[in-house]
C-alpha atoms as a PDB file:
ATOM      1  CA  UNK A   1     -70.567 -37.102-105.954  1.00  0.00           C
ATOM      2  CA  UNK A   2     -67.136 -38.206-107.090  1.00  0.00           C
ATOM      3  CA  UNK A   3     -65.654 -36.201-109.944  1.00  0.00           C
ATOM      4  CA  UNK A   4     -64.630 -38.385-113.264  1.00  0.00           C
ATOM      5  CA  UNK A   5     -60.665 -38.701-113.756  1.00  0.00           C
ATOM      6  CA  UNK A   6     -60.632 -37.212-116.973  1.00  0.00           C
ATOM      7  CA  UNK A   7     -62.407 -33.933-115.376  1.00  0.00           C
ATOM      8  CA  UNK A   8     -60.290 -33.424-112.489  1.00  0.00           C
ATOM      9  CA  UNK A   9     -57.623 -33.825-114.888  1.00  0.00           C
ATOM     10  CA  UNK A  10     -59.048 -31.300-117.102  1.00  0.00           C
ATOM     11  CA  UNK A  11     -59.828 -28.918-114.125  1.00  0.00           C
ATOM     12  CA  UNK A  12     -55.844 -29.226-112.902  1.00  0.00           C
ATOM     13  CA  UNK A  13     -54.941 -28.372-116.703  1.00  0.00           C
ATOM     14  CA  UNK A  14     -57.074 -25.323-116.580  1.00  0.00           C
ATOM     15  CA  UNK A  15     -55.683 -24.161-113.533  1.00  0.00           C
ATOM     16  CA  UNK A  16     -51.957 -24.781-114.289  1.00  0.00           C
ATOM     17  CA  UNK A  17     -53.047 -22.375-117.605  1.00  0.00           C
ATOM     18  CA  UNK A  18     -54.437 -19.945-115.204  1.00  0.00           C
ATOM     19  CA  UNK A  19     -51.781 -20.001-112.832  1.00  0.00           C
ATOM     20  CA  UNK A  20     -48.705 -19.600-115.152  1.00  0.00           C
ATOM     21  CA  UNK A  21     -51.130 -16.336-117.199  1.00  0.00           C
ATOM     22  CA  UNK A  22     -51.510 -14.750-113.599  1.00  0.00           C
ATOM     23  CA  UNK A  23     -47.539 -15.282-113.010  1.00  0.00           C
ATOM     24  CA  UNK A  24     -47.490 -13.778-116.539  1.00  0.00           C
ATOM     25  CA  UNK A  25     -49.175 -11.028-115.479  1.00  0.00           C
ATOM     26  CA  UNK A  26     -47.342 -10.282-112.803  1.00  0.00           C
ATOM     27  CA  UNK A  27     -44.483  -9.834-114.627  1.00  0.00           C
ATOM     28  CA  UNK A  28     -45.905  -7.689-117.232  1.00  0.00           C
ATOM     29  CA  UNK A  29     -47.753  -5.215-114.838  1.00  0.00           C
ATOM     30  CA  UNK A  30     -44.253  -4.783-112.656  1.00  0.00           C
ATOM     31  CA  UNK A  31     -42.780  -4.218-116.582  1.00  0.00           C
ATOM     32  CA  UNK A  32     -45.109  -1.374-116.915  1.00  0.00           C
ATOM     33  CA  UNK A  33     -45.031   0.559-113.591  1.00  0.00           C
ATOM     34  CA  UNK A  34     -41.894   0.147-113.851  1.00  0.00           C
ATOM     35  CA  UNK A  35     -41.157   1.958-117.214  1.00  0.00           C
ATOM     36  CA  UNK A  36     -40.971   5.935-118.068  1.00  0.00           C
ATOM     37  CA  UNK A  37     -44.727   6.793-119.076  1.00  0.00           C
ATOM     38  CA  UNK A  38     -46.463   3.701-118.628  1.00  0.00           C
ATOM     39  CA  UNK A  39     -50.411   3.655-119.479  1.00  0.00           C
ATOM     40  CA  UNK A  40     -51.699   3.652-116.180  1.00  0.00           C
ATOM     41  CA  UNK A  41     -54.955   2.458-118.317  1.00  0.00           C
ATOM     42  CA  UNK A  42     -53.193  -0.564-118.973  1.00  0.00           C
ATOM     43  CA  UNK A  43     -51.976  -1.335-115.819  1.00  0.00           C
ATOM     44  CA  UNK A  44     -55.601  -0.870-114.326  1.00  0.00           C
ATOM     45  CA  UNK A  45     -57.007  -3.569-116.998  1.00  0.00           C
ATOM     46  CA  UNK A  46     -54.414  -6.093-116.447  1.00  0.00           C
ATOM     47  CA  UNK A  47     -54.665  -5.984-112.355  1.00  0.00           C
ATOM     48  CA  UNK A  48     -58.625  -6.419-112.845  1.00  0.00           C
ATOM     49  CA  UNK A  49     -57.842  -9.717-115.239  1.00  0.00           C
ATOM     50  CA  UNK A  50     -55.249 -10.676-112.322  1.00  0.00           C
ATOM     51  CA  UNK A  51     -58.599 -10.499-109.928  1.00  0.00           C
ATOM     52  CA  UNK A  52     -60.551 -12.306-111.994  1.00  0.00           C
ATOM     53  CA  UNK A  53     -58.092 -15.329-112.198  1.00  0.00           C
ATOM     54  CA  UNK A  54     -57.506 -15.462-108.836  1.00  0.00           C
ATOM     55  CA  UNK A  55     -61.213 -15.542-108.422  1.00  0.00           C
ATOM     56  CA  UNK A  56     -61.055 -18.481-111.112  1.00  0.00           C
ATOM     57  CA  UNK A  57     -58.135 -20.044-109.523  1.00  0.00           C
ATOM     58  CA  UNK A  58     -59.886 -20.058-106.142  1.00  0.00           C
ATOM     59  CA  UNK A  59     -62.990 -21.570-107.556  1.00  0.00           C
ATOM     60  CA  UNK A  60     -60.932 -24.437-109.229  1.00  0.00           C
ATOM     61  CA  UNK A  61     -59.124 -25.164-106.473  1.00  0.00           C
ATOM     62  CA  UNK A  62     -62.112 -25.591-104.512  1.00  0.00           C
ATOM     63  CA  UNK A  63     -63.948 -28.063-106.543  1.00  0.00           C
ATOM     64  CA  UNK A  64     -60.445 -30.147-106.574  1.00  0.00           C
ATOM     65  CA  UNK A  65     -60.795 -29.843-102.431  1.00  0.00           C
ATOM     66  CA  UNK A  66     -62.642 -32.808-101.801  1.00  0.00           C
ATOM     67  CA  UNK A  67     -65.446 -31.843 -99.152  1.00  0.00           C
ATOM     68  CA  UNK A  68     -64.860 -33.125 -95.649  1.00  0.00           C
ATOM     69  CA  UNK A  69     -68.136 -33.430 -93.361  1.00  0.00           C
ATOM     70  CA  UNK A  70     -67.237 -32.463 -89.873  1.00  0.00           C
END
């Protein structure tokens, strides 16, 4: 079944928000392992939000992949 226009553009909105908030987040965990005393807490919570919107990313990108029957 096709997907609409207006939700395959909604889909590529959501993932250019979840791709620029995982570039984000690199940035911000380098930030903090890089810095004197950094919460190693912190660090830990941010990488597992980094895993779960790659795991988002990856799903979105896969219902944009239009299925091809062998």
């Amino acid at each position: 079944m096709a997907m609409k226009p207006e939700e395959e553009h909604e889909l590529r909105d959501q993932l250019s928000r979840l791709l620029q908030e995982h570039r984000d987040l690199d940035s911000a965990i380098e930030a903090l392992q890089v810095a004197a005393g950094s919460d190693v807490l912190q660090v830990q919570r941010l990488k597992k939000r980094k895993l779960y919107l790659r795991d988002r990313i990856s799903f979105i990108e896969d219902q944009l992949t239009p299925d091809i029957i062998a």
